[in-house]
Protein backbone atom coordinates (compact mmCIF):
# COMPACT_ATOMS: atom_id res chain seq x y z
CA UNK A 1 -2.32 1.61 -21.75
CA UNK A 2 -5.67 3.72 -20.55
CA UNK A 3 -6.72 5.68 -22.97
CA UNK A 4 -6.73 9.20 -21.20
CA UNK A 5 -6.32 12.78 -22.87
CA UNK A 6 -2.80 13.89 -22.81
CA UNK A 7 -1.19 17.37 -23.08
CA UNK A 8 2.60 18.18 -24.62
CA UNK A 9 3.68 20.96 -23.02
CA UNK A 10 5.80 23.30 -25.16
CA UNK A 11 8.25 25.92 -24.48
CA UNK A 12 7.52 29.45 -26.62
CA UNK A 13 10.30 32.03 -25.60
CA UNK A 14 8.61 34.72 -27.36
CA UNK A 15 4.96 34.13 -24.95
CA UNK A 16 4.43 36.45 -21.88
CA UNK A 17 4.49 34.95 -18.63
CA UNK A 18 1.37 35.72 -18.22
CA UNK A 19 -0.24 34.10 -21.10
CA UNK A 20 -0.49 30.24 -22.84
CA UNK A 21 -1.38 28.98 -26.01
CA UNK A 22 -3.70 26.23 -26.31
CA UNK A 23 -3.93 23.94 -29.20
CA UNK A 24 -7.15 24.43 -31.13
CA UNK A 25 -8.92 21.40 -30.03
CA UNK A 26 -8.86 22.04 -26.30
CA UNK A 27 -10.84 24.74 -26.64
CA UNK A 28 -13.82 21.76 -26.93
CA UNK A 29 -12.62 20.90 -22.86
CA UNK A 30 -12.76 25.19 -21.69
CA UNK A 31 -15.18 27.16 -20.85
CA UNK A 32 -13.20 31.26 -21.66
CA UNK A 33 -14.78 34.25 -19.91
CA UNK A 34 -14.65 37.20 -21.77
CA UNK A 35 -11.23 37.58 -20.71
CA UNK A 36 -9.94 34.77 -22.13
CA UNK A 37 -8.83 33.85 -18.35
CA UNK A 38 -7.68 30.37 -17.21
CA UNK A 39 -6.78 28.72 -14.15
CA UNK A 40 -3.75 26.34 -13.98
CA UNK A 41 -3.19 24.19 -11.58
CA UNK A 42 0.03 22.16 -10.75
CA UNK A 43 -0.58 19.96 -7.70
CA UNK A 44 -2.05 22.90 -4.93
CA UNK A 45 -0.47 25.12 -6.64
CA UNK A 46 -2.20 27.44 -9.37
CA UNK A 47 -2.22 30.37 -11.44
CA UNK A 48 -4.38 33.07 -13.44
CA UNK A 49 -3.35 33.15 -17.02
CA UNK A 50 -4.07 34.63 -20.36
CA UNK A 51 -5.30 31.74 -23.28
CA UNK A 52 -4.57 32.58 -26.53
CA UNK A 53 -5.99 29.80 -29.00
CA UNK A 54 -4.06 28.38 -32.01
CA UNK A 55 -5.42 27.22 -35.05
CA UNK A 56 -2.25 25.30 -36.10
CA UNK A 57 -3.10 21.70 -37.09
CA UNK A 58 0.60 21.14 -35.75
CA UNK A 59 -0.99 22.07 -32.41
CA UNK A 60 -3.47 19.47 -31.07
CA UNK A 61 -2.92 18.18 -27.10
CA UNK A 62 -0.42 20.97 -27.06
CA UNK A 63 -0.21 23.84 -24.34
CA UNK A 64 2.60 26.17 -25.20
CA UNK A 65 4.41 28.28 -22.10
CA UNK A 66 7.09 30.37 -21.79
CA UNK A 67 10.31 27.82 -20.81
CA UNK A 68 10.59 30.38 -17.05
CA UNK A 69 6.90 29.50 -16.59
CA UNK A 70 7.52 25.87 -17.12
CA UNK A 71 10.22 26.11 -14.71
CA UNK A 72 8.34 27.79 -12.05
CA UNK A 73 5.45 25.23 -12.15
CA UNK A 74 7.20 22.35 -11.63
CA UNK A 75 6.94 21.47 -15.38
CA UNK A 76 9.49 19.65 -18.25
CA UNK A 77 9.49 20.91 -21.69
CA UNK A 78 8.13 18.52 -24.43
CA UNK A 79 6.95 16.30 -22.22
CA UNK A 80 3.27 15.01 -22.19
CA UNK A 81 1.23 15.58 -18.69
CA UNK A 82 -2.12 14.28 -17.89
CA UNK A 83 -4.91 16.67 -18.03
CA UNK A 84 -8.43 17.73 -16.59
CA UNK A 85 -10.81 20.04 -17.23
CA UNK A 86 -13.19 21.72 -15.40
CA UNK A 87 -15.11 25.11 -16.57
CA UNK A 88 -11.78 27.50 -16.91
CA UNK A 89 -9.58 25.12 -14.68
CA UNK A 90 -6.60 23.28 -16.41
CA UNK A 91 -5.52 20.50 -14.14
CA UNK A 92 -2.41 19.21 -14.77
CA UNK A 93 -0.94 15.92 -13.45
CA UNK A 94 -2.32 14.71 -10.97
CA UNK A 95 0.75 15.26 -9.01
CA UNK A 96 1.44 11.99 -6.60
CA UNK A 97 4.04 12.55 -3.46
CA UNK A 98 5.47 9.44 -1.97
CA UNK A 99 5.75 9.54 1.73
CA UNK A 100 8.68 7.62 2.84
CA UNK A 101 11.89 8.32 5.51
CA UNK A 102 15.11 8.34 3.26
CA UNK A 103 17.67 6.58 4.32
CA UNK A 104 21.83 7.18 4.50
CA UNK A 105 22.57 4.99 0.74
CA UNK A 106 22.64 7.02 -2.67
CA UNK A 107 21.73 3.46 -4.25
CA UNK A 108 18.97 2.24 -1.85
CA UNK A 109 17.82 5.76 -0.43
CA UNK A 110 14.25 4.21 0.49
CA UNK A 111 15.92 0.98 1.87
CA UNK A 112 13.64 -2.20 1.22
CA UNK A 113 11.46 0.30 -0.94
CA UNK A 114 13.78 1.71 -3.09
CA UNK A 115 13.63 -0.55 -6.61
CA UNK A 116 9.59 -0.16 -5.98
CA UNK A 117 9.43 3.28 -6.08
CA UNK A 118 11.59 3.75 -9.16
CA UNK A 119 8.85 1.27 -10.80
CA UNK A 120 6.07 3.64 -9.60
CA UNK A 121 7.97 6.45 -10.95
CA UNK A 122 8.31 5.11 -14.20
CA UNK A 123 4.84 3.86 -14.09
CA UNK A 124 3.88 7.68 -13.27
CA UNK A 125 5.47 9.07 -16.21
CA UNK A 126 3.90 7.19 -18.25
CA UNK A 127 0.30 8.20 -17.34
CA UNK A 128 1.31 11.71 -17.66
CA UNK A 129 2.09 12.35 -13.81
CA UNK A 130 3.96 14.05 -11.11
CA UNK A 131 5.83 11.65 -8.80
CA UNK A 132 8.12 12.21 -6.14
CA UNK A 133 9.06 10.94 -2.74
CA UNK A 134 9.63 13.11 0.77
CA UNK A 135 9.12 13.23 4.46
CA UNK A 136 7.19 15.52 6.68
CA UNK A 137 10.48 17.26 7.32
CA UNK A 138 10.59 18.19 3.53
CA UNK A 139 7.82 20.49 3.23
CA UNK A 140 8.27 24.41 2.76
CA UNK A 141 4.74 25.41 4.25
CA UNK A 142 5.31 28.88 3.99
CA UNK A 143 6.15 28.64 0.27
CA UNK A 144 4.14 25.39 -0.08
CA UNK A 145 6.81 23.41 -1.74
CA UNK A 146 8.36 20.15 -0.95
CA UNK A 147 12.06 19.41 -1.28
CA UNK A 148 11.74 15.91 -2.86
CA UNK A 149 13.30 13.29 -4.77
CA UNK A 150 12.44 11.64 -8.15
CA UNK A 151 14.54 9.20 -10.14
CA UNK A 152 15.60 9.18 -13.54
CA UNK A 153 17.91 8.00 -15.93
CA UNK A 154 20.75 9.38 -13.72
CA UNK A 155 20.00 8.00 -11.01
CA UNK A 156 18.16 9.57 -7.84
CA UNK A 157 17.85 13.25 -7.91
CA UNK A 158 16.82 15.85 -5.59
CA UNK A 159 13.80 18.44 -6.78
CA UNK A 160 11.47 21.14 -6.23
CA UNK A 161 7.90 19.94 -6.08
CA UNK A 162 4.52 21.45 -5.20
CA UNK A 163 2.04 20.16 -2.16
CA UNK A 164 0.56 17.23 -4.43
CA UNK A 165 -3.10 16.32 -5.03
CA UNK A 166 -2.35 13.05 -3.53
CA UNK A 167 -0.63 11.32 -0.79
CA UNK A 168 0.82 7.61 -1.27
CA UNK A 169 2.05 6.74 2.58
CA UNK A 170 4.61 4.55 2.61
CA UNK A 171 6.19 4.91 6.46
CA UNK A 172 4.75 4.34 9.21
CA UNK A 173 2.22 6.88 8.95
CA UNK A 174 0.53 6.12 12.31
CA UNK A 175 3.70 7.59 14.28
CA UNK A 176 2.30 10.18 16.70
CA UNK A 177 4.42 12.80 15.90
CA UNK A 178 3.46 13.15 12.53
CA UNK A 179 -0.29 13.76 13.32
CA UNK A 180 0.07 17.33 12.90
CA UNK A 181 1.91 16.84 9.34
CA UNK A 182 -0.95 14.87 8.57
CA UNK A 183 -3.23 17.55 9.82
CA UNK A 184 -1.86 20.20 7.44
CA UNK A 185 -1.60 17.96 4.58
CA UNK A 186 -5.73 17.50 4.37
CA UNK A 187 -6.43 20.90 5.62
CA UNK A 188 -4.51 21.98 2.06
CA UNK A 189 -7.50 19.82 0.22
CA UNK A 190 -4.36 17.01 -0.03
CA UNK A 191 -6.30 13.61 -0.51
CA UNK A 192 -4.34 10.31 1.22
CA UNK A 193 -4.71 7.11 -0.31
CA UNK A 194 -4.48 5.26 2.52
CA UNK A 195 -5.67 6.08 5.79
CA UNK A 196 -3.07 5.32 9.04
CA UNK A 197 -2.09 1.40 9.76
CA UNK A 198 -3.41 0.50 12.83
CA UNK A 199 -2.09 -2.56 15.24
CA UNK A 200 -3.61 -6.26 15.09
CA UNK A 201 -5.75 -5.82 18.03
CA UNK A 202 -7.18 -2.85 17.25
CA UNK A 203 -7.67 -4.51 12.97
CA UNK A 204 -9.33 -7.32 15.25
CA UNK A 205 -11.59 -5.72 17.46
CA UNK A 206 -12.61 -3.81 13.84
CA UNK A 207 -13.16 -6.78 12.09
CA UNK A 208 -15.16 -8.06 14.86
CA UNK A 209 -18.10 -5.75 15.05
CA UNK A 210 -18.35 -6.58 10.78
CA UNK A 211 -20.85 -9.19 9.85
CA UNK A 212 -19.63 -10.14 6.56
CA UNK A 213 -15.68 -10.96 8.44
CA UNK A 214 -16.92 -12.30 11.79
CA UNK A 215 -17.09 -15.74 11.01
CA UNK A 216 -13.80 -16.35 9.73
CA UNK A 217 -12.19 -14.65 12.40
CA UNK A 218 -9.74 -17.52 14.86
CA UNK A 219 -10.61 -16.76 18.53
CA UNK A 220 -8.49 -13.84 19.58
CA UNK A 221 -7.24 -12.10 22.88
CA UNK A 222 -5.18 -9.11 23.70
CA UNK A 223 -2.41 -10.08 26.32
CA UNK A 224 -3.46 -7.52 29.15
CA UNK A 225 -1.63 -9.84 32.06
CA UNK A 226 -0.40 -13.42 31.41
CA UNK A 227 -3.50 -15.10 32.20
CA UNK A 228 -4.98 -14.78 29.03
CA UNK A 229 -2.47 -17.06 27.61
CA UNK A 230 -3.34 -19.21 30.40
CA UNK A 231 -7.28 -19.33 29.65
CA UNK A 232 -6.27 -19.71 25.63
CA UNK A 233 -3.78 -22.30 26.17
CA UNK A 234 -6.04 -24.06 28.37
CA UNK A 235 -8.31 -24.19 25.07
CA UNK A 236 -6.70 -25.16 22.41
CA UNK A 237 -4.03 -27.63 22.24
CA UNK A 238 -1.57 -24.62 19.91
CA UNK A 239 -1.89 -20.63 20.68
CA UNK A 240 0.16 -18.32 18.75
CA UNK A 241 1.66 -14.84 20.98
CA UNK A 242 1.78 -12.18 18.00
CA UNK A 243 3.29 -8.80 18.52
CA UNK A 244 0.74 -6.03 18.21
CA UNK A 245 2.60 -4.16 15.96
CA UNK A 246 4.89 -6.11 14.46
CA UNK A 247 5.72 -6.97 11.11
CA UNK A 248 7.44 -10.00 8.72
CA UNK A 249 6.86 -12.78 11.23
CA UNK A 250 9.23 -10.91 13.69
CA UNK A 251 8.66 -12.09 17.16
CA UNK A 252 5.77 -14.58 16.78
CA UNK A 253 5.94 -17.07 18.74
CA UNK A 254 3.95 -20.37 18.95
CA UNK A 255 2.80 -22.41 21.75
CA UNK A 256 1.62 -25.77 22.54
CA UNK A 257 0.63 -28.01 25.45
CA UNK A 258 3.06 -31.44 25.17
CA UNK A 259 0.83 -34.46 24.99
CA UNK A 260 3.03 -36.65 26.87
CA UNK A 261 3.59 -34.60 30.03
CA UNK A 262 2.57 -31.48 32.05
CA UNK A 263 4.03 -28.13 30.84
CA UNK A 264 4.28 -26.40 27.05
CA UNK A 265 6.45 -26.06 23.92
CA UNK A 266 7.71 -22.76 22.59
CA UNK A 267 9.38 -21.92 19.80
CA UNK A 268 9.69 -18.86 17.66
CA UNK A 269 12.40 -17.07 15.23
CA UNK A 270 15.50 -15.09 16.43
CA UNK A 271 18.67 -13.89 13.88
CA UNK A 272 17.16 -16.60 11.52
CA UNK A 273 16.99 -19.44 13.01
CA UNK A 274 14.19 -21.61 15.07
CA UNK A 275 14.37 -21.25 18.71
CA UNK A 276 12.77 -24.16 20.70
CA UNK A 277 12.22 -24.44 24.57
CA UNK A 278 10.20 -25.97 27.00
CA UNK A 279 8.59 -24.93 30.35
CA UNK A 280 6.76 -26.66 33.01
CA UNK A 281 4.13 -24.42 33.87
CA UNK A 282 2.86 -21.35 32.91
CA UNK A 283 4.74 -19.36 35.27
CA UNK A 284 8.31 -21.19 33.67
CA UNK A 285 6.85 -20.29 30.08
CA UNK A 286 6.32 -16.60 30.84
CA UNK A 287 9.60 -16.11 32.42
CA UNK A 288 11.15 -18.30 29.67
CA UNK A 289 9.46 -15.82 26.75
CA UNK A 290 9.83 -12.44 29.31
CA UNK A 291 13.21 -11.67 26.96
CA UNK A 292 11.35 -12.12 23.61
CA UNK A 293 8.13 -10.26 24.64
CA UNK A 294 9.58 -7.17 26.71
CA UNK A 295 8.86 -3.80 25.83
CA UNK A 296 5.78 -5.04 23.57
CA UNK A 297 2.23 -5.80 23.53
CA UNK A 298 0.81 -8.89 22.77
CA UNK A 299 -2.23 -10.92 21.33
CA UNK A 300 -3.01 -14.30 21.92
CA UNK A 301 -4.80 -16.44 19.26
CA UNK A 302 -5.67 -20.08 18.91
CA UNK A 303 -4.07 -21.64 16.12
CA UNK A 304 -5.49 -22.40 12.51
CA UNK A 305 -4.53 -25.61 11.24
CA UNK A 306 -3.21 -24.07 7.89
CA UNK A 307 -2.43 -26.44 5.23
CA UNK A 308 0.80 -27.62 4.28
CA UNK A 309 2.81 -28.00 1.39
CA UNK A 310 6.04 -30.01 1.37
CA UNK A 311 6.13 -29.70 5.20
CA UNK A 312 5.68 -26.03 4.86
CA UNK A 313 2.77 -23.97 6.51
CA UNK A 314 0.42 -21.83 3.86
CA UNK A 315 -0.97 -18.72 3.70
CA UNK A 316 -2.24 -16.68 0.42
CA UNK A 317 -1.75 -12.75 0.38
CA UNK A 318 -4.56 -11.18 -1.50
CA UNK A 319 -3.52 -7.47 -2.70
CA UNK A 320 -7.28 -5.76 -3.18
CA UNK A 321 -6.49 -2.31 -4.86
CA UNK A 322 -9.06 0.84 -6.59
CA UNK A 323 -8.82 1.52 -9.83
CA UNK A 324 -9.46 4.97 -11.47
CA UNK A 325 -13.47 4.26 -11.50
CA UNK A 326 -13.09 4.05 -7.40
CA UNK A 327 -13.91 1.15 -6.86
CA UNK A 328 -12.71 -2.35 -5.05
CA UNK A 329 -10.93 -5.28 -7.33
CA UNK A 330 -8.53 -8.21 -6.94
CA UNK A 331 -5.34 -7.57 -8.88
CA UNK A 332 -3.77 -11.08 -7.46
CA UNK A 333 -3.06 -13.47 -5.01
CA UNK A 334 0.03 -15.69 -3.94
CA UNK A 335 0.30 -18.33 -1.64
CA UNK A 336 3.41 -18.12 0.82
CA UNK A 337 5.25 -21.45 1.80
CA UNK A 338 7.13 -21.23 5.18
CA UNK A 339 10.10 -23.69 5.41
CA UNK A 340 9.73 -26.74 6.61
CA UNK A 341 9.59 -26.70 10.96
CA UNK A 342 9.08 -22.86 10.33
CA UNK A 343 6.36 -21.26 12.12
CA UNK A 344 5.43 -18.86 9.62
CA UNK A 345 4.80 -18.51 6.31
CA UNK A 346 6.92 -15.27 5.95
CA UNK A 347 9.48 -14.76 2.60
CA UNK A 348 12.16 -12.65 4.89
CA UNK A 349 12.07 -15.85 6.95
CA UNK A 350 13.06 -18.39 4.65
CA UNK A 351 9.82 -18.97 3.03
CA UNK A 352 8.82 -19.66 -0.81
CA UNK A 353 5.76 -18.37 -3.02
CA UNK A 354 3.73 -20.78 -5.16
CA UNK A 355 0.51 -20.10 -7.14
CA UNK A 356 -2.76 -20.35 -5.16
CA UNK A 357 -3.90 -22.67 -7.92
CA UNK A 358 -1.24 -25.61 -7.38
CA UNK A 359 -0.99 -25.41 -3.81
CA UNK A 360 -4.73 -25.28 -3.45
CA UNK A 361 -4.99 -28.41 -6.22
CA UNK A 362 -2.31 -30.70 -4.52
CA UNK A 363 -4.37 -30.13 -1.27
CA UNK A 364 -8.10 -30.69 -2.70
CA UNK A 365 -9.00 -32.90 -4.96
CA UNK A 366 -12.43 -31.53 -5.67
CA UNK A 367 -12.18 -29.02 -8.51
CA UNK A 368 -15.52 -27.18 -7.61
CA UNK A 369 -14.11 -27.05 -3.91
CA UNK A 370 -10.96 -25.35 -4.98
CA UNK A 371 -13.45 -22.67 -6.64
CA UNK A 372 -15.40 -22.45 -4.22
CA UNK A 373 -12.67 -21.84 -1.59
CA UNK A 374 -11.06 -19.17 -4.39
CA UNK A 375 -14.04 -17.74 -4.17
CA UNK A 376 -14.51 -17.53 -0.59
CA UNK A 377 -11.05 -15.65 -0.58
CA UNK A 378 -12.23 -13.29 -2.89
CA UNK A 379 -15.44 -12.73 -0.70
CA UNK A 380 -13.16 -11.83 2.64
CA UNK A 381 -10.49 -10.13 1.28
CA UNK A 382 -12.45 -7.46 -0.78
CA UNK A 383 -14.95 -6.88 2.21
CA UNK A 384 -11.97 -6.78 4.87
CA UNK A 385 -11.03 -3.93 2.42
CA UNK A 386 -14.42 -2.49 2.67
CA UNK A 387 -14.57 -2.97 6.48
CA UNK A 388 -11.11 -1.06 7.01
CA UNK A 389 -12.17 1.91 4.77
CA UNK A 390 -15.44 2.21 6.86
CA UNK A 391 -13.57 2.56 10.33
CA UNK A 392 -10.47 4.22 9.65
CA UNK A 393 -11.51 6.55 6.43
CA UNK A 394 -10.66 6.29 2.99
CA UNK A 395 -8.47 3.30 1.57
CA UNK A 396 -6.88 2.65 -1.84
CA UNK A 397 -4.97 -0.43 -1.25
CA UNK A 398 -4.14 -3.39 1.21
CA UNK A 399 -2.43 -6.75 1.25
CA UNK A 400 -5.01 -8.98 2.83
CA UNK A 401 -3.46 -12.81 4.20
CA UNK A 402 -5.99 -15.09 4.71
CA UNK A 403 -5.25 -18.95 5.88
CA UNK A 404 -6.91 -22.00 4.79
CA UNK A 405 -7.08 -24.90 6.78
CA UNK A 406 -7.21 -28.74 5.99
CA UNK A 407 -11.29 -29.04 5.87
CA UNK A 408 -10.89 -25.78 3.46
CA UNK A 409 -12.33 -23.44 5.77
CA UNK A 410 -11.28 -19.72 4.73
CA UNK A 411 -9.97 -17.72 8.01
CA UNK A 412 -8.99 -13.91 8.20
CA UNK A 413 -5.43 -13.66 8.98
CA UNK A 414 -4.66 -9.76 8.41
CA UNK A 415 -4.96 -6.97 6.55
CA UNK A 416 -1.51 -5.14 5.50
CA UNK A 417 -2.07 -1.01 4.80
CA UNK A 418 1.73 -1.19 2.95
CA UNK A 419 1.39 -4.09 0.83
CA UNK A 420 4.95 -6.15 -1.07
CA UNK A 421 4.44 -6.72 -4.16
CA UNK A 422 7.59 -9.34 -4.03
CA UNK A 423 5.38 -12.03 -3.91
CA UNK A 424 4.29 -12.16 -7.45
CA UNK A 425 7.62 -11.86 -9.22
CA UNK A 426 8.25 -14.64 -7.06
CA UNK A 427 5.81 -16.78 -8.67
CA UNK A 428 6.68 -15.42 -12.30
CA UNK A 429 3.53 -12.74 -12.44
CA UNK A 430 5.49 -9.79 -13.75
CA UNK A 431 2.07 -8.66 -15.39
CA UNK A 432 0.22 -8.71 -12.13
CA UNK A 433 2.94 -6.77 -10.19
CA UNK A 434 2.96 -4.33 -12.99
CA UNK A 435 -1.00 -4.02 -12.39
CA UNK A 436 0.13 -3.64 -8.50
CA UNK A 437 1.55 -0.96 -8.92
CA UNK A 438 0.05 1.16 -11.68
CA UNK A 439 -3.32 0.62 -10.05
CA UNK A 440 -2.47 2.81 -6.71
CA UNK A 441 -1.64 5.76 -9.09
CA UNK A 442 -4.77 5.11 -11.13
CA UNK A 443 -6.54 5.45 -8.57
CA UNK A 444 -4.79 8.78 -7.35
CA UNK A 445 -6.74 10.05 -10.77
CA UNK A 446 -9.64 9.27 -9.06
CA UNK A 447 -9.03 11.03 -6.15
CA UNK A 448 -7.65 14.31 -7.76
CA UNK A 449 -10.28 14.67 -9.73
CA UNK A 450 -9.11 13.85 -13.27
């Protein structure tokens, strides 16, 4: 555990509202007026008190309050609470809010979600923080509270919270309708750890203009009429059709001219199972895919020749996180093994997760070229990271799946703004999806201040 200063806070019926006690060796950490004034602040919310010092031994990393003034600030009695210091300012927290739609289950309230954020709660406590989750619709901006939930040893519980010093998004935080939300939230001095997901054509056309991620981009196209696919499947002998915005392989579908005749082969994933079909031309193939692709945009990309593993297409998701020191690391990385005949790679459709390591070894027997494609990894993954945070603002996390194909060449895939963390208790790394998710909320130190 990080070795940062901690505070118990105490409850003293017999103090004023008005006033706290600080334990005598705090006093090193504020800078009193003349009239012994501090400021406390709970999340964005704060208040002018009265210090009185103790000189109790029995008092060190000890703030004592009067239990209603605990109450009021969104505080537990004998519990310890992270703590900064800044000239008469007593920070205390940071406080992290969650942002996440709940759901109609008292068991799985966040859906999908819900067994991740009671590990980030727990995680929270103990560095001494604030954590709850909410929506937009939650927040009291005239009283700048939040009606949120927190979990415990009873279960999921509804609470009072203040506006927090930091943001974790966890919805879809690009909806339209919350831009004003989001608006209001960084107007209040509220910092976001991760800016808004944006769709894979718009990722692309980022990643494009970037140097260092250029060259291990696969030729790409946004579907604006039907003869894109025609020009790209003229090209290449396999295309995939991806959904803009989609999400866990839903909708892909993958394309290929048939060697022994005129026309194409389609296939793609619907209600779990493999769909296969064939067209004659390009005119059969887009009426044949018309149900799959209504409603939705599209990009076209050539395929990448990804390796294999016991008939099974590969792909490796990187997560890149901050730590509390700002700055950009590798916590871990999984490969993903799609079925056999599967199209994708994806877990939720059927797939498996190995260790990088053994897949890579089985498929190279050259152990300098298995470090030197690690490496490579490593190389686009952290500066996709970098690329995203310099177009779309700051960033704190993202799950980054890159391919590698059967000459070992590394190729961007794309960049995930709500990383899993499944992946790695899949392949038996409990300790790196522990790290997963106590690094986001390290870094919301960083950001707060502390």
């Amino acid at each position: 555990m990080h070795d940062f200063l901690m505070v118990n806070i105490i409850a003293e019926p017999q103090l004023d509202q008005g006033n706290i006690v600080l334990g005598a060796n705090l006093t090193h950490f504020v800078v009193l007026d003349y009239k012994q004034m501090v400021i406390l602040n709970v999340g964005k919310n704060q208040k002018n008190l009265k210090a009185k010092i103790s000189t109790s031994r029995l008092t060190q990393n000890s703030i004592y309050m009067n239990p209603s003034l605990i109450k009021k600030w969104f505080l537990q009695e004998n519990r310890k609470y992270g703590v900064s210091f800044n000239q008469n300012k007593i920070h205390i927290g940071p406080v992290v809010g969650i942002v996440a739609p709940k759901m109609n289950s008292k068991n799985r309230p966040y859906g999908s979600q819900t067994a991740f954020f009671q590990e980030i709660m727990t995680c929270s406590r103990a560095l001494g923080q604030i954590c709850f989750a909410f929506y937009f619709t939650d927040i009291d901006w005239n009283k700048k509270t939040i009606n949120g939930y927190y979990h415990n040893k009873n279960g999921w519980q509804r609470g009072k919270f203040p506006l927090p010093d930091v943001v974790y998004p966890r919805s879809k935080f690009y909806v339209s309708n919350q831009a004003n939300s989001r608006r209001r939230l960084k107007q209040a001095g509220i910092k976001i750890l991760n800016p808004q997901m944006v769709g894979k054509w718009e990722a692309y056309r980022l990643f494009k203009q970037n140097p260092d991620i250029q060259p291990y981009l696969p030729e790409t196209r946004l579907i604006n009429s039907f003869r894109q696919v025609e020009i790209m499947a003229r090209k290449h002998r396999a295309i995939y059709l991806k959904p803009v915005n989609g999400t866990q392989g839903k909708n892909i579908i993958r394309v290929n001219r048939s060697q022994k005749s005129p026309g194409y082969h389609y296939q793609y994933h619907c209600n779990g199972r493999l769909c296969k079909g064939t067209a004659n031309d390009l005119l059969q193939l887009r009426k044949k895919l018309r149900p799959v692709m209504a409603g939705k945009t599209y990009l076209v990309q050539t395929e990448i020749n990804l390796l294999r593993y016991k008939g099974g297409i590969v792909d490796i998701r990187v997560m890149v996180q901050k730590e509390h020191n700002g700055r950009w690391k590798v916590t871990g990385m999984a490969c993903r093994v799609g079925k056999p005949g599967a199209i994708t790679s994806n877990i939720s459709c059927g797939g498996k997760a190995m260790k990088v390591e053994t897949v890579l070894k089985k498929s190279f027997n050259s152990e300098k070229q298995v470090n030197q494609i690690i490496n490579t990894i490593i190389f686009v993954a952290l500066h996709a990271a970098i690329g995203i945070e310099e177009h779309l603002g700051n960033c704190g996390e993202a799950g980054i799946d890159i391919g590698v194909d059967k000459y070992g060449q590394v190729w961007f895939i794309e960049a995930n703004l709500r990383p899993a963390r499944f992946v790695f208790s899949l392949i038996g790394e409990t300790e790196t999806r522990r790290k997963s998710i106590e690094t986001p909320l390290l870094y919301a130190r960083y950001l707060a201040g502390f």
